[in-house]
C-alpha atoms as a PDB file:
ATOM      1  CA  UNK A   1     -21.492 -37.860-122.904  1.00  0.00           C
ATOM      2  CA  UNK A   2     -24.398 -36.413-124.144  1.00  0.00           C
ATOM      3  CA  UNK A   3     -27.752 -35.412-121.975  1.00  0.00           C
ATOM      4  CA  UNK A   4     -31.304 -35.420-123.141  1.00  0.00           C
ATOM      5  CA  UNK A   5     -31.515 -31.703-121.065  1.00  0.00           C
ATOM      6  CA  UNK A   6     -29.083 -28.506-121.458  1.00  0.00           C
ATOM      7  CA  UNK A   7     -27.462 -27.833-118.418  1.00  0.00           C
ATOM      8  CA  UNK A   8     -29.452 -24.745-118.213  1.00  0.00           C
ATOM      9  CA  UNK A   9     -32.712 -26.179-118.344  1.00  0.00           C
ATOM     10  CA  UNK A  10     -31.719 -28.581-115.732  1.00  0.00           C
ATOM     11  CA  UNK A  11     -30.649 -25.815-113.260  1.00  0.00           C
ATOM     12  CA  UNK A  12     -34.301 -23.892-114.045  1.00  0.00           C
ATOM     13  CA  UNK A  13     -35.876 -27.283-113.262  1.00  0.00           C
ATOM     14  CA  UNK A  14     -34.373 -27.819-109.790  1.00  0.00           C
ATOM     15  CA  UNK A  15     -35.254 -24.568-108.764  1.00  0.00           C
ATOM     16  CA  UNK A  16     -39.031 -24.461-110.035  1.00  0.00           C
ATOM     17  CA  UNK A  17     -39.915 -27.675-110.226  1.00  0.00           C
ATOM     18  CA  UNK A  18     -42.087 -29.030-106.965  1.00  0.00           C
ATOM     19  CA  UNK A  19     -40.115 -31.753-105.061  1.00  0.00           C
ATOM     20  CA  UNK A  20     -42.997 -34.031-104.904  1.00  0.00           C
ATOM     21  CA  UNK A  21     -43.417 -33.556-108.734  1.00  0.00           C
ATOM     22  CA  UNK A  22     -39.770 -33.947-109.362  1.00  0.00           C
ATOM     23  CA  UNK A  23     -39.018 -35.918-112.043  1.00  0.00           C
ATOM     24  CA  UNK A  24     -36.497 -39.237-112.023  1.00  0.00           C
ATOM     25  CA  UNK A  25     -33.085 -39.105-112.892  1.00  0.00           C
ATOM     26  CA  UNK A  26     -32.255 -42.741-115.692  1.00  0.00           C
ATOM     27  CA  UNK A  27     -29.077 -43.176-116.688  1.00  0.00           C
ATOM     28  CA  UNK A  28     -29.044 -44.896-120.313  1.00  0.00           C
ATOM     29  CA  UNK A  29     -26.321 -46.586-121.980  1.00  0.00           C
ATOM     30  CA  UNK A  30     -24.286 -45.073-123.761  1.00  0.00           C
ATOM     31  CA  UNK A  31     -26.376 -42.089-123.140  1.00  0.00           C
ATOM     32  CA  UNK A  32     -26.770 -40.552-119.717  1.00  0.00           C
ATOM     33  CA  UNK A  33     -29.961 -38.902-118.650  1.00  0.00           C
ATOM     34  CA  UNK A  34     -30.812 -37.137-115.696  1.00  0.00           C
ATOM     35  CA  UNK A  35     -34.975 -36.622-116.634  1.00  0.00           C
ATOM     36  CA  UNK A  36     -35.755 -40.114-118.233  1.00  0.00           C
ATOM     37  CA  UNK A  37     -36.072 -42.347-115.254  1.00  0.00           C
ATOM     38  CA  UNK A  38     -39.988 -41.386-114.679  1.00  0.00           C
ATOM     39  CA  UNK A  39     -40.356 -45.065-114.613  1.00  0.00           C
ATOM     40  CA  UNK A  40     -37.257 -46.846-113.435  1.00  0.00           C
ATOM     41  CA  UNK A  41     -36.608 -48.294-109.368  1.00  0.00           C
ATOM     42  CA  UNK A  42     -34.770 -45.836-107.094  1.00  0.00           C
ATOM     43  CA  UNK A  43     -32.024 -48.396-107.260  1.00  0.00           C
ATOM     44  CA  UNK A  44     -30.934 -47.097-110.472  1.00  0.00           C
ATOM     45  CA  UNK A  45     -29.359 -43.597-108.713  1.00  0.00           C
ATOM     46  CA  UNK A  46     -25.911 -43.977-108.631  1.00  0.00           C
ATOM     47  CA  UNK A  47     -23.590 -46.159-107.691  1.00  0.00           C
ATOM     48  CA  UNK A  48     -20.864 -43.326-106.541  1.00  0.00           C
ATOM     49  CA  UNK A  49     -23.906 -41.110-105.037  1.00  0.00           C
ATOM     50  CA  UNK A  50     -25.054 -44.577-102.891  1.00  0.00           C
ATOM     51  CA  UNK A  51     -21.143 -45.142-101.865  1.00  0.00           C
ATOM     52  CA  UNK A  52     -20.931 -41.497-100.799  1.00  0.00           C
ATOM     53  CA  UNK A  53     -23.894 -41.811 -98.738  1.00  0.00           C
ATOM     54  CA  UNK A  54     -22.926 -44.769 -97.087  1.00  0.00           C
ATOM     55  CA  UNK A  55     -22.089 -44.473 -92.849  1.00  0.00           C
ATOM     56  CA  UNK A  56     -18.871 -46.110 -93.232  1.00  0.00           C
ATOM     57  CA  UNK A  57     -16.312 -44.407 -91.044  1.00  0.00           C
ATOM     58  CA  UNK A  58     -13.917 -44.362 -93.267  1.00  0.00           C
ATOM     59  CA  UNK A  59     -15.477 -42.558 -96.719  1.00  0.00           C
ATOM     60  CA  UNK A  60     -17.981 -40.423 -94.499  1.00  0.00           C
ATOM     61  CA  UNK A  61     -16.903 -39.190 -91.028  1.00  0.00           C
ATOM     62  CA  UNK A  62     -19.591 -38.615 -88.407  1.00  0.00           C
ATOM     63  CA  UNK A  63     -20.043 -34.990 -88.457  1.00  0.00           C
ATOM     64  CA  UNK A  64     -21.651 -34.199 -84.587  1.00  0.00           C
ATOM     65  CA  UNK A  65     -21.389 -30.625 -82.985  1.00  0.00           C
ATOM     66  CA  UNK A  66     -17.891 -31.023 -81.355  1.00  0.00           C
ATOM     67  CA  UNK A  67     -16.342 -33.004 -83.899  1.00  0.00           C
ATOM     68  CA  UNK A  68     -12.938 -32.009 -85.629  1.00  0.00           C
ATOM     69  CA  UNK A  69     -13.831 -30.672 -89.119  1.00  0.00           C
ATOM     70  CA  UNK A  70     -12.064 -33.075 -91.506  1.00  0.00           C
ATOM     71  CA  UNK A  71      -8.798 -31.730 -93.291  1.00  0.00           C
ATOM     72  CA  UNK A  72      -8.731 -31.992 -96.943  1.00  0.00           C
ATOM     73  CA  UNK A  73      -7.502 -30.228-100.247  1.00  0.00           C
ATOM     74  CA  UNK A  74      -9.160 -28.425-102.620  1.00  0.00           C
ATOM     75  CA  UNK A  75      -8.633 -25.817-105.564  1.00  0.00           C
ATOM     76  CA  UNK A  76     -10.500 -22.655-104.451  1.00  0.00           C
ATOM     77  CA  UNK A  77     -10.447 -19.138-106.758  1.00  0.00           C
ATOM     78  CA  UNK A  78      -7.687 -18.598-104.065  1.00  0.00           C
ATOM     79  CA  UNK A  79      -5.098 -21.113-104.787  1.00  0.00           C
ATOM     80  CA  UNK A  80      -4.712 -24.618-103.508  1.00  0.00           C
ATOM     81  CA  UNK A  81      -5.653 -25.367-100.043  1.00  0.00           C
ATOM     82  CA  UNK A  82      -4.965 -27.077 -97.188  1.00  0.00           C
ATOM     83  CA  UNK A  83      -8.204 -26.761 -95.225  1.00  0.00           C
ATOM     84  CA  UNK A  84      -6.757 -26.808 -91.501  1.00  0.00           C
ATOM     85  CA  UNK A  85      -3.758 -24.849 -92.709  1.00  0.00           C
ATOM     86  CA  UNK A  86      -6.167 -22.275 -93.952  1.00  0.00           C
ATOM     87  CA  UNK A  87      -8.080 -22.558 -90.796  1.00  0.00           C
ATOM     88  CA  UNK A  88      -5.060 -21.705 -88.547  1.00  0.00           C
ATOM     89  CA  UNK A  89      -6.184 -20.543 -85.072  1.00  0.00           C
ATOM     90  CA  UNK A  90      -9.228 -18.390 -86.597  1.00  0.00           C
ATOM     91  CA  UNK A  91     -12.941 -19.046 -86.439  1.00  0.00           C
ATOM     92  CA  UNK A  92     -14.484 -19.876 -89.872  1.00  0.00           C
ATOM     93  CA  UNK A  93     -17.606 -20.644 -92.346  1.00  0.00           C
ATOM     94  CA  UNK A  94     -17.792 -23.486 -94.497  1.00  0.00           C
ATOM     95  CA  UNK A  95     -20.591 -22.519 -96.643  1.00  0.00           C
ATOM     96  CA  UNK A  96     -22.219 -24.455 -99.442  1.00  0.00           C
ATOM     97  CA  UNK A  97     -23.756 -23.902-102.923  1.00  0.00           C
ATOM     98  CA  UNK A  98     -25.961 -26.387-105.476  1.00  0.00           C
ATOM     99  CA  UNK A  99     -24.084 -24.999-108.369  1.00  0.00           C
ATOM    100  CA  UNK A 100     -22.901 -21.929-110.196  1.00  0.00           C
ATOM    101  CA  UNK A 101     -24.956 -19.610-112.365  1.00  0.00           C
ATOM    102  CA  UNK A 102     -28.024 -20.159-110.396  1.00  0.00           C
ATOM    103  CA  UNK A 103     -30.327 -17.758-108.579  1.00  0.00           C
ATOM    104  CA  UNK A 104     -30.476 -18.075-105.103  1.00  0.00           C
ATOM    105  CA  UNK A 105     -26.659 -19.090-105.048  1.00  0.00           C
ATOM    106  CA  UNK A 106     -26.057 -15.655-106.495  1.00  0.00           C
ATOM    107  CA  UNK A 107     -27.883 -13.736-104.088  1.00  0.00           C
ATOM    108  CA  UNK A 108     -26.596 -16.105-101.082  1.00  0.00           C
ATOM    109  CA  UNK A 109     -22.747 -15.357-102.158  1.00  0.00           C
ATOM    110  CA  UNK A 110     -23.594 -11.612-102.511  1.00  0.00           C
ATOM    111  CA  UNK A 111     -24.921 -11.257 -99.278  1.00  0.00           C
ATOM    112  CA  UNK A 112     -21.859 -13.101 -97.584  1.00  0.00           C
ATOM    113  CA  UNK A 113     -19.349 -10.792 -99.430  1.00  0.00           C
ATOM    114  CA  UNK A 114     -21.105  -8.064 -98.694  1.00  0.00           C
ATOM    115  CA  UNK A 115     -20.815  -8.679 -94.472  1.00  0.00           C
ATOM    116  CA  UNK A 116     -17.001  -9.803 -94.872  1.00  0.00           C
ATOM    117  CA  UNK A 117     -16.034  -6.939 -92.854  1.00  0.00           C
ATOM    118  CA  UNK A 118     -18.590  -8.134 -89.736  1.00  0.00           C
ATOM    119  CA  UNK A 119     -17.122 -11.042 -90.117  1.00  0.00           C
ATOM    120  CA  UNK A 120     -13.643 -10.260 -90.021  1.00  0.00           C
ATOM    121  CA  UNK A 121     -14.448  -8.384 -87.555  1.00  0.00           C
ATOM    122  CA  UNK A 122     -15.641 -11.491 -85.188  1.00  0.00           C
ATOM    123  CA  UNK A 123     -12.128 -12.765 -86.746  1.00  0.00           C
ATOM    124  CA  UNK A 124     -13.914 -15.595 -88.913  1.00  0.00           C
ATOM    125  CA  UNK A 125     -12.459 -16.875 -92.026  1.00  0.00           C
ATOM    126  CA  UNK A 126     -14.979 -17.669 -95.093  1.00  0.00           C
ATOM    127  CA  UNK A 127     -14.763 -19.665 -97.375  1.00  0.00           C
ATOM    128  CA  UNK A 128     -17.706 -20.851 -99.994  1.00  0.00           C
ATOM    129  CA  UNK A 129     -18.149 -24.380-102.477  1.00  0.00           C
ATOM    130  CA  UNK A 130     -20.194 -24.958-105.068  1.00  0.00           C
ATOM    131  CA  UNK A 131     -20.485 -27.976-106.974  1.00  0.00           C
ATOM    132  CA  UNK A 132     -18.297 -26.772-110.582  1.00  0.00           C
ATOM    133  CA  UNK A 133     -15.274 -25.885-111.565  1.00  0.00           C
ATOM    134  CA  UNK A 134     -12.636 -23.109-110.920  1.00  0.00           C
ATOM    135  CA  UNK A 135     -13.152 -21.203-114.633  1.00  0.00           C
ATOM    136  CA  UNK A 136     -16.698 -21.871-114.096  1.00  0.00           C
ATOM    137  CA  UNK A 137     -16.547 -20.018-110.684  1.00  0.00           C
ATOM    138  CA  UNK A 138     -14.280 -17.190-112.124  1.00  0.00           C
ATOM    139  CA  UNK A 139     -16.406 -16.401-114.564  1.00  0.00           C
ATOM    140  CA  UNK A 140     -19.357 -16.867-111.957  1.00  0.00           C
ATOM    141  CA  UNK A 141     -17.913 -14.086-109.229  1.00  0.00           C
ATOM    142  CA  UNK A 142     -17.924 -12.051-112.031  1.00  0.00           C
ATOM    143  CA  UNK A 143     -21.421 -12.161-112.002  1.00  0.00           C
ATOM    144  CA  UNK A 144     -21.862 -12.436-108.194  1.00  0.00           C
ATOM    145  CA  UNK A 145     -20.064  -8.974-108.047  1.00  0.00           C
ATOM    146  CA  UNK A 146     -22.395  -7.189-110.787  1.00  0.00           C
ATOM    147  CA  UNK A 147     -25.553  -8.418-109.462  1.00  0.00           C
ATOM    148  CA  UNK A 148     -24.862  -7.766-105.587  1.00  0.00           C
ATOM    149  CA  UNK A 149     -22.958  -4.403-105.691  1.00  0.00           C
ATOM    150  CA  UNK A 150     -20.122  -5.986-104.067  1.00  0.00           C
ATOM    151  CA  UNK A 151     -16.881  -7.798-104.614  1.00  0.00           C
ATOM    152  CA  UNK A 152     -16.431 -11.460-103.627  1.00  0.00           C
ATOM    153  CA  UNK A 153     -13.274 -11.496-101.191  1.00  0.00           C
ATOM    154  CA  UNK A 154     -13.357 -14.990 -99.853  1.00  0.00           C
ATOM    155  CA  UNK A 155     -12.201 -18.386-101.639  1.00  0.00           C
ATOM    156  CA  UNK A 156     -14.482 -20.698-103.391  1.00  0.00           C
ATOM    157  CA  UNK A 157     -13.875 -24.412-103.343  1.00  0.00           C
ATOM    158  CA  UNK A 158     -14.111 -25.916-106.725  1.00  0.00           C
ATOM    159  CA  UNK A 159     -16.049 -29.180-105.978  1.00  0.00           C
ATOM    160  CA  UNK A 160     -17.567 -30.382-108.916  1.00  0.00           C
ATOM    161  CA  UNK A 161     -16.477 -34.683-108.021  1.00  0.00           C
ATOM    162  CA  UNK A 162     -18.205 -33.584-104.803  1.00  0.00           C
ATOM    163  CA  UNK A 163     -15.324 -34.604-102.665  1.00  0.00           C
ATOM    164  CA  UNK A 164     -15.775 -32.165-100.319  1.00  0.00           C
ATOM    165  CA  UNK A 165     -19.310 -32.321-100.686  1.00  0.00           C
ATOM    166  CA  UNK A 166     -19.537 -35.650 -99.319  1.00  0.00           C
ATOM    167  CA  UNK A 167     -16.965 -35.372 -96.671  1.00  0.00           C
ATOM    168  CA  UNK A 168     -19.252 -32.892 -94.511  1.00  0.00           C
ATOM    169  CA  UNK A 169     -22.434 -34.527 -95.712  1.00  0.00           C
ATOM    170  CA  UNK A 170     -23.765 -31.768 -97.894  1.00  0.00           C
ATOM    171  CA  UNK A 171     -26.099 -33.904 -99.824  1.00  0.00           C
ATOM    172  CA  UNK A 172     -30.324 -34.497 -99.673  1.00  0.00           C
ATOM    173  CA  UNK A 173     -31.149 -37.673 -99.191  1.00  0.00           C
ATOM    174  CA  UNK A 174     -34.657 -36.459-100.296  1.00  0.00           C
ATOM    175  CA  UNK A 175     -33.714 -36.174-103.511  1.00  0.00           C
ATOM    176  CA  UNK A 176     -31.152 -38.510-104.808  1.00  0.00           C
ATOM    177  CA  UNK A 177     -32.470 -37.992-108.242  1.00  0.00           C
ATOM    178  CA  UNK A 178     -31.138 -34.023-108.247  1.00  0.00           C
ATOM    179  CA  UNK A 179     -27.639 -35.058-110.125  1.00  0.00           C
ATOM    180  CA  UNK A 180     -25.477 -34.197-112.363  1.00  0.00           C
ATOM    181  CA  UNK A 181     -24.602 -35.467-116.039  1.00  0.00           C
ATOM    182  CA  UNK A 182     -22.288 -37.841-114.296  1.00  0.00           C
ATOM    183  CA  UNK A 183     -24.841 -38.421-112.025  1.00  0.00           C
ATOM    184  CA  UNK A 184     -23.061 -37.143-109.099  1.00  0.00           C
ATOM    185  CA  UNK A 185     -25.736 -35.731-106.661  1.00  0.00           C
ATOM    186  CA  UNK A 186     -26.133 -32.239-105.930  1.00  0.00           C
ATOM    187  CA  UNK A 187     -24.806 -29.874-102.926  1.00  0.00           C
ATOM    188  CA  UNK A 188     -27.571 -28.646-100.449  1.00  0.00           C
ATOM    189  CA  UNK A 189     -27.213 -24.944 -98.650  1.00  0.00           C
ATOM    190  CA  UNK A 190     -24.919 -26.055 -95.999  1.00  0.00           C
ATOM    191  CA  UNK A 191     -23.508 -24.221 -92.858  1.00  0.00           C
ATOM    192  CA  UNK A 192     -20.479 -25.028 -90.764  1.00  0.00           C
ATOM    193  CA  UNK A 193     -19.079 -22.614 -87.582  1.00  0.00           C
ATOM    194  CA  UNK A 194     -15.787 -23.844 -86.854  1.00  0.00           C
ATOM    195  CA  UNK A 195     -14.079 -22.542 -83.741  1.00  0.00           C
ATOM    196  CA  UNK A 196     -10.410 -21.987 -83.398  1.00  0.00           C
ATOM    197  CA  UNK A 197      -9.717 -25.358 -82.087  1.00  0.00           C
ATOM    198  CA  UNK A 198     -11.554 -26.920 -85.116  1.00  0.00           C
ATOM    199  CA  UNK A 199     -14.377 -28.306 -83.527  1.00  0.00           C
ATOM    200  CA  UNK A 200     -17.706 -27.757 -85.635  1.00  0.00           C
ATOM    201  CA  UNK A 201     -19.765 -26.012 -83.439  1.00  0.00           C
ATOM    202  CA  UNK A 202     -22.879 -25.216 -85.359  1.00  0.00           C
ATOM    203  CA  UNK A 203     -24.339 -26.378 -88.705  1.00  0.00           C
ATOM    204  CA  UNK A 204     -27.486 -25.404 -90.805  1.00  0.00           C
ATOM    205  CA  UNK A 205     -28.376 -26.996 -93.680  1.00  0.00           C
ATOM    206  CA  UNK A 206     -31.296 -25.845 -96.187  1.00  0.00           C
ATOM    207  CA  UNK A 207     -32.576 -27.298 -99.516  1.00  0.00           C
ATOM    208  CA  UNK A 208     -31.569 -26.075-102.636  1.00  0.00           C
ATOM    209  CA  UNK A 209     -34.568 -24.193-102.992  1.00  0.00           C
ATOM    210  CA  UNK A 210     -34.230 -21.962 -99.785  1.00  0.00           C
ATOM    211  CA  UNK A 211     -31.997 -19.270 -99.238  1.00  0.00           C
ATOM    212  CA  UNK A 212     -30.022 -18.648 -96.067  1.00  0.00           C
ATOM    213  CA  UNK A 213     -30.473 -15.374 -93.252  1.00  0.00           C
ATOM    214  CA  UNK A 214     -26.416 -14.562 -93.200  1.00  0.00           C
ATOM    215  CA  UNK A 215     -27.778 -11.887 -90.005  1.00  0.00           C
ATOM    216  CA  UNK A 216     -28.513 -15.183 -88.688  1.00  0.00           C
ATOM    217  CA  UNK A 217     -25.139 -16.927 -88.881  1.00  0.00           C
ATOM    218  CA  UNK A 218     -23.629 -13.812 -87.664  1.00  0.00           C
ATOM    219  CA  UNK A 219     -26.348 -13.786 -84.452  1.00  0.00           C
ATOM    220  CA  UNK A 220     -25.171 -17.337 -83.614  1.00  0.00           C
ATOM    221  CA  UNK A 221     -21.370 -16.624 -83.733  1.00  0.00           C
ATOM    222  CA  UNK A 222     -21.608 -13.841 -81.864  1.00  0.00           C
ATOM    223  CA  UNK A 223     -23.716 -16.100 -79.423  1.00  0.00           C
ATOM    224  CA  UNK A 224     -20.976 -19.197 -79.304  1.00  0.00           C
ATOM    225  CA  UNK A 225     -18.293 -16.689 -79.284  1.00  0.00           C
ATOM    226  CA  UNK A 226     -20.118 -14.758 -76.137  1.00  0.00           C
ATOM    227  CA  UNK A 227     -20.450 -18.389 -74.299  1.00  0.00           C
ATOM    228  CA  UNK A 228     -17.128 -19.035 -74.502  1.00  0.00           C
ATOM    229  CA  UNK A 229     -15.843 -15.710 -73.394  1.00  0.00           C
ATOM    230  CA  UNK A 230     -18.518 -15.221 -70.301  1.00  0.00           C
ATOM    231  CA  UNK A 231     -19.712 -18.595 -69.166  1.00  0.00           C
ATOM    232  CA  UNK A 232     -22.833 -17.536 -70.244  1.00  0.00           C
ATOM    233  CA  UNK A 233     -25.658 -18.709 -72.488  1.00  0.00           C
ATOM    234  CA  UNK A 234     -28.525 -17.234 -74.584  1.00  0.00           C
ATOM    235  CA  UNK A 235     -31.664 -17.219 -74.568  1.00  0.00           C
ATOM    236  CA  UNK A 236     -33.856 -17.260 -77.781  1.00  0.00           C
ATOM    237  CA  UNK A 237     -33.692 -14.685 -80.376  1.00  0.00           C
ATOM    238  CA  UNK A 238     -30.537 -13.125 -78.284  1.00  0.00           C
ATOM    239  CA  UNK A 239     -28.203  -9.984 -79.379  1.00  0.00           C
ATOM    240  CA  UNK A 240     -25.473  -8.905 -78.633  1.00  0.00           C
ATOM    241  CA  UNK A 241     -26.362  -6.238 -75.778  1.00  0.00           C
ATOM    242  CA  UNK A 242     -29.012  -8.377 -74.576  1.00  0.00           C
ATOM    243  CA  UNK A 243     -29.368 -10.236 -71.188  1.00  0.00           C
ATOM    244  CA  UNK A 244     -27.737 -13.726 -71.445  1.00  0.00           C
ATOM    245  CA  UNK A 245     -28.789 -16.627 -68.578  1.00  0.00           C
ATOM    246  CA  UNK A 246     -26.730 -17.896 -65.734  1.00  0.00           C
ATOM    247  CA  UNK A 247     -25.921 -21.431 -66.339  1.00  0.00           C
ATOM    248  CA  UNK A 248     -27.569 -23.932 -64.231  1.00  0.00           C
ATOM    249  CA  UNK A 249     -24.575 -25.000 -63.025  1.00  0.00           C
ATOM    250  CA  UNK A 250     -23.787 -21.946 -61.874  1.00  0.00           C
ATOM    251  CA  UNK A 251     -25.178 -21.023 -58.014  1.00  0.00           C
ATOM    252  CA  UNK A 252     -26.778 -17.698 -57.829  1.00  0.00           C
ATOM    253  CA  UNK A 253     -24.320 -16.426 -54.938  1.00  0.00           C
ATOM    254  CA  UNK A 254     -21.341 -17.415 -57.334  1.00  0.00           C
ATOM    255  CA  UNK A 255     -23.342 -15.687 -60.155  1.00  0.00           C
ATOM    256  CA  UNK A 256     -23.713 -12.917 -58.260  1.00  0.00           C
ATOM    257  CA  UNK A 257     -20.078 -12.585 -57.623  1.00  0.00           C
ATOM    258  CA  UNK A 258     -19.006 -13.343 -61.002  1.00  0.00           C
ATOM    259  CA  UNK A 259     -21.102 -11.074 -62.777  1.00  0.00           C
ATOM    260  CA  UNK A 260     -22.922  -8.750 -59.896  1.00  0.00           C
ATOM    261  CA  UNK A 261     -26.914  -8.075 -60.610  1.00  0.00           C
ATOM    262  CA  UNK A 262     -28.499 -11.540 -61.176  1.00  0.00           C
ATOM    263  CA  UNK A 263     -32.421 -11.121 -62.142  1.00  0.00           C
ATOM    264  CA  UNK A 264     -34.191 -14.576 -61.154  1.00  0.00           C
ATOM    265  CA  UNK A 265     -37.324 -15.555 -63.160  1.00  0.00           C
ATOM    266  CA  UNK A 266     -37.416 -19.309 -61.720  1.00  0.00           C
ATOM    267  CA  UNK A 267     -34.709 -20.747 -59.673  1.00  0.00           C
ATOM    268  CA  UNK A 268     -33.651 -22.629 -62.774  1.00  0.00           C
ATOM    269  CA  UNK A 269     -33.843 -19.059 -65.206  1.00  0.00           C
ATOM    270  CA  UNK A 270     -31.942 -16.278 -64.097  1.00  0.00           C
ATOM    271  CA  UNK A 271     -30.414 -13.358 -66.270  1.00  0.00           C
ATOM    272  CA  UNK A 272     -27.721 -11.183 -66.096  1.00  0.00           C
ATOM    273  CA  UNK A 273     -25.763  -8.734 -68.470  1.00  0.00           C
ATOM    274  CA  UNK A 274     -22.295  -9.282 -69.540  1.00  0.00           C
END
């Protein structure tokens, strides 16, 4: 079907175009237009974007920290996947992209490939989506690789019907009217830790228009993976190497025992080092 807007221009648009100032998405028949709705009701988004978004249980899970990261299937530049298969007994990212061939996707991706090896070394599996298709992607890495000095070891899900997408949530309800040609709603920067027992035990999400810190995603796993290790938690803007905090559940003679120097700010703040 054809589009008022080239794909291209579209993509330019969502990046520089103020959200306030964004304009509507109209779908016409038999011509589909994502830019000619200036005038028509919000009800007019679509009808798969509004079923997706629903809070049924059954097309969109409940995604709290501490819930099991749904299972599903997907083509990734890797092969086929089973998602929990894939996941085996590692930690992992689940990371999200708006779509390929864009800018801040490009440097997002780059940055991620080129910290693979401090993640593998925290034993956490990767694993990227974007909102196209598998030649598109291909041909896309290729890009990724040129432009960041680096080369893109991780799969990429192919999610163009935004299956995936709408399983974990990874839409902006801010902007319904950011869709596709088949007005299919656009992926947000997402962020999902998963821990070995695949439990989600951190997300982020940022608009399209923001990129992501990846030191910071690395900070927090290092953080949950330190917790779980030590008993421990941290305190704001923590590294590894830093003092963590004695739980308040944890007595300061048992602390003491458990870990040996205990410094106590308030009876309810207390630092040690692990």
């Amino acid at each position: 079907m054809a589009t008022l807007f080239s794909r291209s221009a579209v993509r330019a648009a969502m990046y520089n175009t103020p959200r306030l100032a964004f304009p509507k998405a109209t779908f016409l028949s038999p011509t589909i237009s994502r830019w000619s709705r200036a005038q028509q009701p919000a009800a007019a988004v679509s009808v798969m974007t509004r079923r997706f978004l629903s809070s049924t249980p059954s097309e969109q899970p409940r995604l709290r920290l501490g819930s099991e990261a749904p299972n599903f299937q997907a083509k990734t530049t890797h092969g086929e996947i089973d998602f929990h298969q894939w996941l085996g007994d590692s930690w992992a990212i689940l990371f999200s992209h708006p779509a390929d061939f864009t800018p801040v996707c490009t440097t997002e991706l780059g940055a991620f490939a080129r910290l693979a090896p401090e993640f593998a070394r925290r034993g956490v599996k990767m694993m990227g989506l974007s909102a196209d298709s598998l030649s598109s992607h291909r041909e896309w890495v290729a890009d990724i690789n040129e432009v960041g000095s680096t080369e893109v070891q991780f799969p990429i899900i192919a999610d163009a019907d935004r299956k995936v997408a709408y399983l974990y949530d990874m839409v902006d309800a801010q902007d319904l009217t950011n869709v596709d040609e088949k007005g299919i709603a656009f992926t947000i920067r997402s962020v999902f830790v998963i821990d070995p027992n695949k439990k989600i035990r951190l997300t982020m999400m940022y608009p399209a228009s923001t990129g992501r810190n990846t030191a910071e995603v690395l900070r927090v796993i290092d953080s949950l993976q330190t917790v779980d290790a030590k008993g421990v938690t941290t305190p704001i803007d923590w590294h590894v190497g830093d003092d963590v905090i004695v739980p308040p559940s944890v007595t300061t003679e048992d602390a003491k025992k458990k870990f040996g120097d205990v410094r106590e700010v308030k009876p309810y703040l207390r630092y040690t080092t692990v």
